[in-house]
Protein backbone atom coordinates (compact mmCIF):
# COMPACT_ATOMS: atom_id res chain seq x y z
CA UNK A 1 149.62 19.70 127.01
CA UNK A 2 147.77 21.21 123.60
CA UNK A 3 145.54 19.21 122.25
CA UNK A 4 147.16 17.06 119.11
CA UNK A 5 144.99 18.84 116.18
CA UNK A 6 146.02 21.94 117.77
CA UNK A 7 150.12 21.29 118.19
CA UNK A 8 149.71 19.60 114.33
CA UNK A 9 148.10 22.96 113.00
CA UNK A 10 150.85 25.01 114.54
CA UNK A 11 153.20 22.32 112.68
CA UNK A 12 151.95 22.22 109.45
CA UNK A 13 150.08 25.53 109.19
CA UNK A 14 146.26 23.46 107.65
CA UNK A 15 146.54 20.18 107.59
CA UNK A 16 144.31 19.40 110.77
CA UNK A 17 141.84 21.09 108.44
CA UNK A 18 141.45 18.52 105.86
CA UNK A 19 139.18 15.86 107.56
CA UNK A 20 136.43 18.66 108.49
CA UNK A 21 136.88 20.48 104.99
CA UNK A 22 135.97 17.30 103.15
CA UNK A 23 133.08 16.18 105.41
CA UNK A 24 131.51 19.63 104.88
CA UNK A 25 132.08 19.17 101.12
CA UNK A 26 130.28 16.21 100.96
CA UNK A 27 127.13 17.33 103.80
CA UNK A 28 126.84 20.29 101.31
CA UNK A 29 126.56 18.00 98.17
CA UNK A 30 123.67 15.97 100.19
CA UNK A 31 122.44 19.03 101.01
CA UNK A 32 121.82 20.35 97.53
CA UNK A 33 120.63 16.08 96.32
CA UNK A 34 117.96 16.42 99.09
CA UNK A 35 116.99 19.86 98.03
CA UNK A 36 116.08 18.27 94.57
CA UNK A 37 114.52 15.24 95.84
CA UNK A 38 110.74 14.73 96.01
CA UNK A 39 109.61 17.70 94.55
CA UNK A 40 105.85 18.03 94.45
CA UNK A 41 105.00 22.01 93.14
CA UNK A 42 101.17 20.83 93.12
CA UNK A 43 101.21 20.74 97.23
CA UNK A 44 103.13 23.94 97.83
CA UNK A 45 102.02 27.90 97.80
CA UNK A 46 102.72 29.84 95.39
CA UNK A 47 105.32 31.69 98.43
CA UNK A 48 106.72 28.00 98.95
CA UNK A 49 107.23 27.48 95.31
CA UNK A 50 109.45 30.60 94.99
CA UNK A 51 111.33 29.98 97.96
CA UNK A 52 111.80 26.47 96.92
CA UNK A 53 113.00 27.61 93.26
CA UNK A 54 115.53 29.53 94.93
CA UNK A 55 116.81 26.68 96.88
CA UNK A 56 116.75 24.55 93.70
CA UNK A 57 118.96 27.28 91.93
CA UNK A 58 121.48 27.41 94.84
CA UNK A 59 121.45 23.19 94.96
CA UNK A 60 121.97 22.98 91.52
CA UNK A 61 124.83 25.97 91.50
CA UNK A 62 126.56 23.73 94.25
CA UNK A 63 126.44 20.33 92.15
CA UNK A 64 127.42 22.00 89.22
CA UNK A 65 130.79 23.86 90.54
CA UNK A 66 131.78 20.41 92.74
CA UNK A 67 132.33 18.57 89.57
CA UNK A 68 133.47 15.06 90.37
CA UNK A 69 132.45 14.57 93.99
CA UNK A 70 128.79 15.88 92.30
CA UNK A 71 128.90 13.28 89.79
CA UNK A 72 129.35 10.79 91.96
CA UNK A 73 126.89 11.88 94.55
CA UNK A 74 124.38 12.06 91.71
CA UNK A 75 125.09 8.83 90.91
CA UNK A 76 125.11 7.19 93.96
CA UNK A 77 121.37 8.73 94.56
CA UNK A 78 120.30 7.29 91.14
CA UNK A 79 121.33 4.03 91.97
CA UNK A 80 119.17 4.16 95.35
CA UNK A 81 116.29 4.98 93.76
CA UNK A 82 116.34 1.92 91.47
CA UNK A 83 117.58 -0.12 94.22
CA UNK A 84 114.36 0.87 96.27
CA UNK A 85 112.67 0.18 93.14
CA UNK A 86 110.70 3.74 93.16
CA UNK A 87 110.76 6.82 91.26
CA UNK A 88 111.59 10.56 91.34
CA UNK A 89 111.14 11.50 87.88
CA UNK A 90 111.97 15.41 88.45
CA UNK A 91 115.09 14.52 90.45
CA UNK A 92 116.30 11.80 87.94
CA UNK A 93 115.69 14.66 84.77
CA UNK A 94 117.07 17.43 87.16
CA UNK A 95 120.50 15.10 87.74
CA UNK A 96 120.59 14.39 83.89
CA UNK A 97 120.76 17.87 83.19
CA UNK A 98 123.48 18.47 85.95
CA UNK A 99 125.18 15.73 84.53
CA UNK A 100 125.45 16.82 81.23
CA UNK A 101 126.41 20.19 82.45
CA UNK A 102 129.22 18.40 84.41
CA UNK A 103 130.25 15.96 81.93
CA UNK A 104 129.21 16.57 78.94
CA UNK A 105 129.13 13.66 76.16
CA UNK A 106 130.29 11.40 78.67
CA UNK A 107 127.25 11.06 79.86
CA UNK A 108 125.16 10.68 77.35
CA UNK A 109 124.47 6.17 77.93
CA UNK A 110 123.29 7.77 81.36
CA UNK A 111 121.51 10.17 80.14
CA UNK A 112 119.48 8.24 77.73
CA UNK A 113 119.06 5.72 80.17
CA UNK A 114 117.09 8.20 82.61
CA UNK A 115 115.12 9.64 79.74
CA UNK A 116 114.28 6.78 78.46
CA UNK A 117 112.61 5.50 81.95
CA UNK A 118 111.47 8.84 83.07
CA UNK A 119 107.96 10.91 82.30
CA UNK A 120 109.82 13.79 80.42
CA UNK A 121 107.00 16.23 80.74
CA UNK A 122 107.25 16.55 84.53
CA UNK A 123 109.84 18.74 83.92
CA UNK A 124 110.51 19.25 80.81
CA UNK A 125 112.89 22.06 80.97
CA UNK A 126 115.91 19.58 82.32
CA UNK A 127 115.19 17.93 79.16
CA UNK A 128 115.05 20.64 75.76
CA UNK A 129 118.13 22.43 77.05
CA UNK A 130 120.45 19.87 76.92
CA UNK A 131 119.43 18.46 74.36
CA UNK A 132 119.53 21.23 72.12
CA UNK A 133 123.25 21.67 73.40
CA UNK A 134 124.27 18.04 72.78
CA UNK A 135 122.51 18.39 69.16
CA UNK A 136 124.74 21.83 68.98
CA UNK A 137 127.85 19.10 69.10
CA UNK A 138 126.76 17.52 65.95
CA UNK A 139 128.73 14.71 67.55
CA UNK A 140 127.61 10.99 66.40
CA UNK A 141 128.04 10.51 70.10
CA UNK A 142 124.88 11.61 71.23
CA UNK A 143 122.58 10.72 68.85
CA UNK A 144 121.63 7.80 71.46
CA UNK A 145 120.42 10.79 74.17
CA UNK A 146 118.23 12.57 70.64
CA UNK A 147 116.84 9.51 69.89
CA UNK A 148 115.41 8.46 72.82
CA UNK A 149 113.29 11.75 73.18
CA UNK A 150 111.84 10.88 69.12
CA UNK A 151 109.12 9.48 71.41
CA UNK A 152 107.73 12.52 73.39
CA UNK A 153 104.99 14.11 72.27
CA UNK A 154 103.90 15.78 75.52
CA UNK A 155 106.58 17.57 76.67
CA UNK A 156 106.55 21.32 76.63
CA UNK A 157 109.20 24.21 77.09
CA UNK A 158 108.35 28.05 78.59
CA UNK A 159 110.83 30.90 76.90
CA UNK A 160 110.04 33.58 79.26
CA UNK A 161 112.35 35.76 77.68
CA UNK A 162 110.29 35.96 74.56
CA UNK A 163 106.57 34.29 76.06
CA UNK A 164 107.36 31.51 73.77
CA UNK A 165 105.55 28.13 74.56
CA UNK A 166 107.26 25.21 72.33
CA UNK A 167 105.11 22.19 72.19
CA UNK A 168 105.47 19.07 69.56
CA UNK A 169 106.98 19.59 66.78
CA UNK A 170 108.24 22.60 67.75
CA UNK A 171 110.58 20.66 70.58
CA UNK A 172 111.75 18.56 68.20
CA UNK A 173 112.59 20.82 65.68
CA UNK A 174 114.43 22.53 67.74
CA UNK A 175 115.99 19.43 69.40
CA UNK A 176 117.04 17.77 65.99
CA UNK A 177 117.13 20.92 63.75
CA UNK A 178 120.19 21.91 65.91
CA UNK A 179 121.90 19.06 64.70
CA UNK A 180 121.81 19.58 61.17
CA UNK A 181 121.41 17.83 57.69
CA UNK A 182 123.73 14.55 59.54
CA UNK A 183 120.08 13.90 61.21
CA UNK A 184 118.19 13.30 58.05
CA UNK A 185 119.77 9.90 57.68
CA UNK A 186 119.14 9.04 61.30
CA UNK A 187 115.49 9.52 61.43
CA UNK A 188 115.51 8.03 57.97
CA UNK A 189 116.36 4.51 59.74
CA UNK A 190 114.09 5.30 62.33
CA UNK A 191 111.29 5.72 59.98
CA UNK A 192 111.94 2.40 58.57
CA UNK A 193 112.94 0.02 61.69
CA UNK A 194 110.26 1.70 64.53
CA UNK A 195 107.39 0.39 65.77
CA UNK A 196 106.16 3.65 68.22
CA UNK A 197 103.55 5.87 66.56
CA UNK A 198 104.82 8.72 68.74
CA UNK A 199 108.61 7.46 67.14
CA UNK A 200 107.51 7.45 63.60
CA UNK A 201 105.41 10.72 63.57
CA UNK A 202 108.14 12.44 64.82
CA UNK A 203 111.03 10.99 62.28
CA UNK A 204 107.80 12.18 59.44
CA UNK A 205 107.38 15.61 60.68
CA UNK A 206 111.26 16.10 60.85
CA UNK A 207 111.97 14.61 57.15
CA UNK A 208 108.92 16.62 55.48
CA UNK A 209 110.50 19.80 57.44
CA UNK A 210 113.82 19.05 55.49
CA UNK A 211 111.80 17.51 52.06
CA UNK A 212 113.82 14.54 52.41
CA UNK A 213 112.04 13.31 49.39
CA UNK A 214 113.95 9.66 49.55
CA UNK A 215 111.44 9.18 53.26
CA UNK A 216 108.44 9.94 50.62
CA UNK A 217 107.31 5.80 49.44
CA UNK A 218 107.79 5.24 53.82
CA UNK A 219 105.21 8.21 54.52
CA UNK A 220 103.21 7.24 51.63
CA UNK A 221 102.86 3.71 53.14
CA UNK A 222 102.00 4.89 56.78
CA UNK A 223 98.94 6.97 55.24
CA UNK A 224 97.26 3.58 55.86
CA UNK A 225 98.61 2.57 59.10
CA UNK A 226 96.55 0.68 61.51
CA UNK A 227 97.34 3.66 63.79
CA UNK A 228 95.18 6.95 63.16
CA UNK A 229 97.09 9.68 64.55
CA UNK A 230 100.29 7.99 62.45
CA UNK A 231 97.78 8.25 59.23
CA UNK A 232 97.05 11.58 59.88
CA UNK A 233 100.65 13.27 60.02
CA UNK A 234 101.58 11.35 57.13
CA UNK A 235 98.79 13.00 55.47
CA UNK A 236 99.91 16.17 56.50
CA UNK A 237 103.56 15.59 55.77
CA UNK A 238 102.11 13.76 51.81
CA UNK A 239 100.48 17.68 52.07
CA UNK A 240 103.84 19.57 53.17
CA UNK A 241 106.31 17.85 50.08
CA UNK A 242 103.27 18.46 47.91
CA UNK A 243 104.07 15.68 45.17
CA UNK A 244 101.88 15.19 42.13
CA UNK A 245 101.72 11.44 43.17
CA UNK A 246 99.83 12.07 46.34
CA UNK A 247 96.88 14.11 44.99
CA UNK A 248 94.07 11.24 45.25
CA UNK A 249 95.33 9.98 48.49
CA UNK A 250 94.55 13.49 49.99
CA UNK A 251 91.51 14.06 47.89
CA UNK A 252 90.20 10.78 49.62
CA UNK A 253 91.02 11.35 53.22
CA UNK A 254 89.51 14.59 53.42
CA UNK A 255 86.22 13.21 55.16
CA UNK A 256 84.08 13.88 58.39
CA UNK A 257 85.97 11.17 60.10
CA UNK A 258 89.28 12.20 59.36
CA UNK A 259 89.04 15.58 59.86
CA UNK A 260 87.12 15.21 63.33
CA UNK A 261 89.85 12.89 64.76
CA UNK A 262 92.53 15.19 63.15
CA UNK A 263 90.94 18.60 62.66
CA UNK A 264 95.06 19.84 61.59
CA UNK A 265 94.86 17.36 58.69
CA UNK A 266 92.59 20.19 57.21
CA UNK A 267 96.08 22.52 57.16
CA UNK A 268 97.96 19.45 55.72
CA UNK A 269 95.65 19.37 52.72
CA UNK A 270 96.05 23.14 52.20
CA UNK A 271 99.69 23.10 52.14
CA UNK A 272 99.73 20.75 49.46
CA UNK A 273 98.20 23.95 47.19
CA UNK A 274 96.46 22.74 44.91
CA UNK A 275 93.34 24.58 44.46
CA UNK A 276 91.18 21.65 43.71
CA UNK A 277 91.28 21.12 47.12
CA UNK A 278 89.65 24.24 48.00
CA UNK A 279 86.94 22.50 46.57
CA UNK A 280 87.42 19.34 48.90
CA UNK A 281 87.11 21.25 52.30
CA UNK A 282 84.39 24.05 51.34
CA UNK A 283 81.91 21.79 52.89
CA UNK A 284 83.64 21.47 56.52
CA UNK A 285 83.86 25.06 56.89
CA UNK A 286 79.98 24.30 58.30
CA UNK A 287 81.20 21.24 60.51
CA UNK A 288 79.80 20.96 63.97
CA UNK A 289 83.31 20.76 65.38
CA UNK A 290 84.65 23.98 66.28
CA UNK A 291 88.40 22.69 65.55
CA UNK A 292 87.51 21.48 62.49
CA UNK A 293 86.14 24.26 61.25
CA UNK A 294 89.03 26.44 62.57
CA UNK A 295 91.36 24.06 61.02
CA UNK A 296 89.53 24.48 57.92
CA UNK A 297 89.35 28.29 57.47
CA UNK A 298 93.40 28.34 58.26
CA UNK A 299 93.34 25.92 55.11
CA UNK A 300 91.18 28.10 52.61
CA UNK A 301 93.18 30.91 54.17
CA UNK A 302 96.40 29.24 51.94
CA UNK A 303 94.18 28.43 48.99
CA UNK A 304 93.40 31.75 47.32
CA UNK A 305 90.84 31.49 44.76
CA UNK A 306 87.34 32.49 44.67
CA UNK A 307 85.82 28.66 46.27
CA UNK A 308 87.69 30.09 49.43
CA UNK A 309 86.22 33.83 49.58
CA UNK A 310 83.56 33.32 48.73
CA UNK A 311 82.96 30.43 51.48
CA UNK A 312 84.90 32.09 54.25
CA UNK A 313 83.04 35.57 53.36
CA UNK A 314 79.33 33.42 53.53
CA UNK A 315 80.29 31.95 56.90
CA UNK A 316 81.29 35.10 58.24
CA UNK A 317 77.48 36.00 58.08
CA UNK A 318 76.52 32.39 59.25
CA UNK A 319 78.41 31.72 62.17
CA UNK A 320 76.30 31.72 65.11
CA UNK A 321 80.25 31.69 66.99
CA UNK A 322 81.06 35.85 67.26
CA UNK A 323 85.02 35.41 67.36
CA UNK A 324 84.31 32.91 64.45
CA UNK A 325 82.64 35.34 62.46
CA UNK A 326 85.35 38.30 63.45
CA UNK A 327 87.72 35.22 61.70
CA UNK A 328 86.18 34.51 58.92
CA UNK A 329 85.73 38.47 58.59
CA UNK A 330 89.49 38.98 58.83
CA UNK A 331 90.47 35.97 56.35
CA UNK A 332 88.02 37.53 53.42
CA UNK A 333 89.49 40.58 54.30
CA UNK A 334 93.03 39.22 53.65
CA UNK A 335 91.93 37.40 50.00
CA UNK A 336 90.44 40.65 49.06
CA UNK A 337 93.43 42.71 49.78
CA UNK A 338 95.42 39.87 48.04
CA UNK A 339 93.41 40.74 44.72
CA UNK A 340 92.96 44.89 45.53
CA UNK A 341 89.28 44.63 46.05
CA UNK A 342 86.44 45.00 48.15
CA UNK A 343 83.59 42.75 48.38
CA UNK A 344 81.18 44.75 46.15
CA UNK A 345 83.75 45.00 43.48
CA UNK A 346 84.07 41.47 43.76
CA UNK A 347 80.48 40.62 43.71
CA UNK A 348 80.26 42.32 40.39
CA UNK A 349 82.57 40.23 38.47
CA UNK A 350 81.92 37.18 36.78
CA UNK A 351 83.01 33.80 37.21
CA UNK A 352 86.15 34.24 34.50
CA UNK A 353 86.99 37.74 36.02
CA UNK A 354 87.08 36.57 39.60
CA UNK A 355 89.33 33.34 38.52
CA UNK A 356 91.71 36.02 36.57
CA UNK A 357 91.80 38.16 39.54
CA UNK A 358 93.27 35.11 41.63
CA UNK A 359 95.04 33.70 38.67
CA UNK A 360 97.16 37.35 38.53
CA UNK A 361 97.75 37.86 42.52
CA UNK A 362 99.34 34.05 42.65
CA UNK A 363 100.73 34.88 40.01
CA UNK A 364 102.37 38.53 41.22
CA UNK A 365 103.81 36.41 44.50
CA UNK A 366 105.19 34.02 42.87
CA UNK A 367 107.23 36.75 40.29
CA UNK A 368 108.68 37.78 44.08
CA UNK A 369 110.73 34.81 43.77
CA UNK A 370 112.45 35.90 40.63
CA UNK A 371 115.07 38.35 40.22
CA UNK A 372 114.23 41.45 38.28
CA UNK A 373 115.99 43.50 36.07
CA UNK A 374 117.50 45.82 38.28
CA UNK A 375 117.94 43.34 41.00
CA UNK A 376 121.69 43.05 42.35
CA UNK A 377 123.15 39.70 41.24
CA UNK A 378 124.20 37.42 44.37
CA UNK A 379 127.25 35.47 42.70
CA UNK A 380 127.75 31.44 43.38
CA UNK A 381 131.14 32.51 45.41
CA UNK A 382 129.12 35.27 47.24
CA UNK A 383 125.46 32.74 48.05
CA UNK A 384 128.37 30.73 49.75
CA UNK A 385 130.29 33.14 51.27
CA UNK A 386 127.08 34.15 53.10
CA UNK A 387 126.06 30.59 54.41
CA UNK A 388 129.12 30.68 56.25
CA UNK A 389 128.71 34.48 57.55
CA UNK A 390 124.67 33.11 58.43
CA UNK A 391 126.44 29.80 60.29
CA UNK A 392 128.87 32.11 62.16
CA UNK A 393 126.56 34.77 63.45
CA UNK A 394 123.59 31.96 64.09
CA UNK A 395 121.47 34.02 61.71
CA UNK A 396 120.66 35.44 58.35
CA UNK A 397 119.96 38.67 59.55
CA UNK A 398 122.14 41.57 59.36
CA UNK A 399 125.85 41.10 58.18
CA UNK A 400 127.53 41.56 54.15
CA UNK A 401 124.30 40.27 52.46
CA UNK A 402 121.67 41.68 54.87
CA UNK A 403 120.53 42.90 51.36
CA UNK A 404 119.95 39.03 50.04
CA UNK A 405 116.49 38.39 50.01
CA UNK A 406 114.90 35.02 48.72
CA UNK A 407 115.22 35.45 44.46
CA UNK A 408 118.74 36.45 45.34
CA UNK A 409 119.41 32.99 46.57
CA UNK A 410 117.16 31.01 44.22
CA UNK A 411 118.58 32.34 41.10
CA UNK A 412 122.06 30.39 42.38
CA UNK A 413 120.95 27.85 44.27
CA UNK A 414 120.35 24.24 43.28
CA UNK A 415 118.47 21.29 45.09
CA UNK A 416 122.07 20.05 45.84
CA UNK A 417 122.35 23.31 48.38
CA UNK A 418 119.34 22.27 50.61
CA UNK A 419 121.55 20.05 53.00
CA UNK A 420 123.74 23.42 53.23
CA UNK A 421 120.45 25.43 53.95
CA UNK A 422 119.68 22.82 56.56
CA UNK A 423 122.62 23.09 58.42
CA UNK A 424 122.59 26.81 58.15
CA UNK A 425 118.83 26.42 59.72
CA UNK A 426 120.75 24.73 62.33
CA UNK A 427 122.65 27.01 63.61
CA UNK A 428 119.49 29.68 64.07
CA UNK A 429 117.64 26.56 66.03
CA UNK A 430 120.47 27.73 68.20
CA UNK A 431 118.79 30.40 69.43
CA UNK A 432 115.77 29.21 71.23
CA UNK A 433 113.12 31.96 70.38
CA UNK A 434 110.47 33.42 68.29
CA UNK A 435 112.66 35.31 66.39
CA UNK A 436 114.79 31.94 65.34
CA UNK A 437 111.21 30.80 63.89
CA UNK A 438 111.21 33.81 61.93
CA UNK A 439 113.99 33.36 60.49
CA UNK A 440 113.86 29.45 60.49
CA UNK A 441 110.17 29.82 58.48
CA UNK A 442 112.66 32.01 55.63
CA UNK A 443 115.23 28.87 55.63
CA UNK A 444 112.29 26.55 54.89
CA UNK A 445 110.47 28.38 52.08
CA UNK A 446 113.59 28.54 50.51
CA UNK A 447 114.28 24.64 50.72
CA UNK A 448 110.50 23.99 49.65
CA UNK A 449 111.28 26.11 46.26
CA UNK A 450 114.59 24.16 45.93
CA UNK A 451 112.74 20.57 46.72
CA UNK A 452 109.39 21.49 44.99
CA UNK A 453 111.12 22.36 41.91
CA UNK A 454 112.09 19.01 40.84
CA UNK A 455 108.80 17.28 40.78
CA UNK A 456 106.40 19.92 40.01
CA UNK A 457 105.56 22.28 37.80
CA UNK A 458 104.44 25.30 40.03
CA UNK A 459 105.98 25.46 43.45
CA UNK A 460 103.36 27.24 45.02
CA UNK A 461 99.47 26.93 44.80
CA UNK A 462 98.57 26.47 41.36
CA UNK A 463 95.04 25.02 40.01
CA UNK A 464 96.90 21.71 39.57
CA UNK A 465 99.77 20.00 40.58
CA UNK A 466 101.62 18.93 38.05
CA UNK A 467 104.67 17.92 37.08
């Protein structure tokens, strides 16, 4: 007599088949969770780390394409982790990820649940990806996965493609300028109702990116919180929206003490341009701190007038630092290119002739911002015509209006456009590279003319901010 399975597969052809199909389904899916368990790259070769990354690929690949039976599986291990009451933070963000992949906004309670429990920056990578795809959604629905990661200031993301290393802000610029102008009001409420310092710099960097000028009496009132790195960016982000209100506050915090505990408050201050502070940060240029006074020069860098050559040109003599003095070097070089001189030339003007020098060169970049007389004329129909062409394509490169250049869309733009110039920003976020940041730094000078423009005078450096 034949065996049962045997005479049953000659009956029905497979159906014997069934019980050892689905056990080998499921031995493959542990497989692949056991693969991605207990990771530890510190204790392996650099051979064992390769062939472990290709496991990970393959495990991953597996879990992904079983869809269901995966999410389960996933689950089921996440659950035995907390019931053991231990942790496996690169598993945990690795399943997230796989989960999201799988799932999609589904997930997103479970996903905020392990990022909110897990140390992002062991693995970081599980992390920026999807959350730049669930910001891509611009779906309400995961705002609860975004917010969780306003906290992370550690975390850090490798673009190999382009050798692109994204640290903080730069995460969560990407992370949240995906998701558009709908954010603003978001991390609006956040500023106001949070309690983290990692939270609440975050929520200021992102608004002063945007010049959400309604978050400007919130940053003004952190300047003096008890915490001093949550001082220091809202310096910096007083410095970014560069409002005529906030000139004494960030006359009075450049000191020794501020600067040494937050050498890029020094940048802050010069991106408020006003030349007065020129003035202000001369003296730090001879600081004992090497970030401070690296900080600094960046800072006279953006403040053309003759307080800045003239220091940055002295310490290129006095540093005892070589690369410092190659800096320094190159910087005087750049303000004396700025005004079509050399230093000799300069050195034989007077005080009135070397401000009029300065006065004309801010002058000649700021007359780049205006249309001239044979400029083509970018109609109101045509600006927004070309937002949505820029939205499309995930870029303001190439297209109809390659030939629109920044006057083109300031002489039709209004302050009312900047939420549509932050949503087309949003779309080139997109595209995780340097080249996005190109573009992305275009977006943003054009929304700091639009936002600038209704509280002060000049929109670029000018002796005095004024409005």
């Amino acid at each position: 007599m034949r065996p049962p399975c045997l005479v049953l597969m000659l009956a029905t052809g497979v159906l014997c088949l069934l019980p050892s199909a689905a056990i080998t389904a499921e031995q493959r899916l542990d497989e692949a969770v056991q693969i991605l368990r207990n990771i530890d790259p510190q204790r392996m070769s650099e051979e064992e780390r390769e062939q472990k990354s290709e496991e990970i690929g393959t495990a991953r690949e597996t879990l992904q394409n079983a869809g269901q039976p995966a999410t389960r599986r996933l689950k089921a291990e996440l659950a035995a982790i907390r019931k053991a009451d231990s942790r496996d933070d690169r598993f945990s963000l690795a399943a997230a990820a796989l989960l999201w992949k799988i799932n999609g906004i589904d997930e997103v309670q479970t996903i905020a649940e392990i990022w909110r429990t897990s140390n992002l920056d062991v693995q970081y990578n599980y992390v920026l990806v999807p959350a730049v795809l669930a910001a891509r959604t611009r779906d309400p629905r995961v705002l609860p996965m975004l917010k969780t990661l306003l906290r992370d200031k550690r975390g850090t993301f490798f673009v190999p493609q382009h050798y692109l290393m994204l640290e903080w802000p730069l995460t969560q610029r990407f992370i949240w300028g995906a998701y558009g102008s709908q954010a603003l009001p978001v991390l609006e409420q956040t500023l106001t109702e949070s309690e983290n310092g990692a939270e609440l710099e975050t929520a200021m960097v992102l608004l002063a990116s945007s010049f959400r000028t309604s978050a400007l009496p919130r940053i003004r009132e952190l300047a003096s919180h008890q915490d001093s790195d949550v001082r220091s960016t809202a310096l910096q982000c007083l410095g970014i929206f560069g409002h005529p209100q906030d000139y004494e506050l960030l006359a009075r915090s450049c000191t020794a003490e501020n600067l040494a505990r937050s050498p890029d408050l020094a940048y802050g201050l010069g991106l408020y341009e006003d030349l007065r502070l020129a003035d202000e940060l001369v003296p730090f240029l001879h600081s004992d701190t090497v970030a401070v006074r690296k900080a600094v020069l960046g800072a006279l860098r953006i403040l053309p007038c003759p307080a800045s050559l003239e220091a940055i040109h002295a310490w290129a003599d006095e540093a005892s630092i070589p690369q410092e003095r190659m800096a320094c070097a190159a910087r005087a070089a750049e303000l004396l290119h700025m005004i079509d001189l050399d230093w000799e030339a300069y050195a034989a003007l007077d005080e009135e002739e070397r401000d009029r020098e300065f006065r004309d060169a801010r002058e000649a970049d700021r007359a780049e911002f205006v249309l001239k007389p044979d400029d083509r004329t970018l109609t109101r129909k045509q600006f927004l015509r070309a937002t949505e062409e820029w939205k499309s394509q995930n870029g303001i490169t190439g297209g109809a209006f390659e030939w629109v250049e920044d006057r083109h869309i300031l002489s039709v733009a209004a302050p009312q456009d900047i939420p549509l110039l932050i949503d087309v920003r949003a779309r080139v976020y997109e595209r995780i590279s340097d080249e996005a940041l190109i573009e992305v730094a275009i977006l943003d000078r054009l929304i700091k003319h639009l936002a600038r423009a209704t509280y002060r005078d000049t929109v670029g450096c000018t002796p005095k901010v004024t409005r």
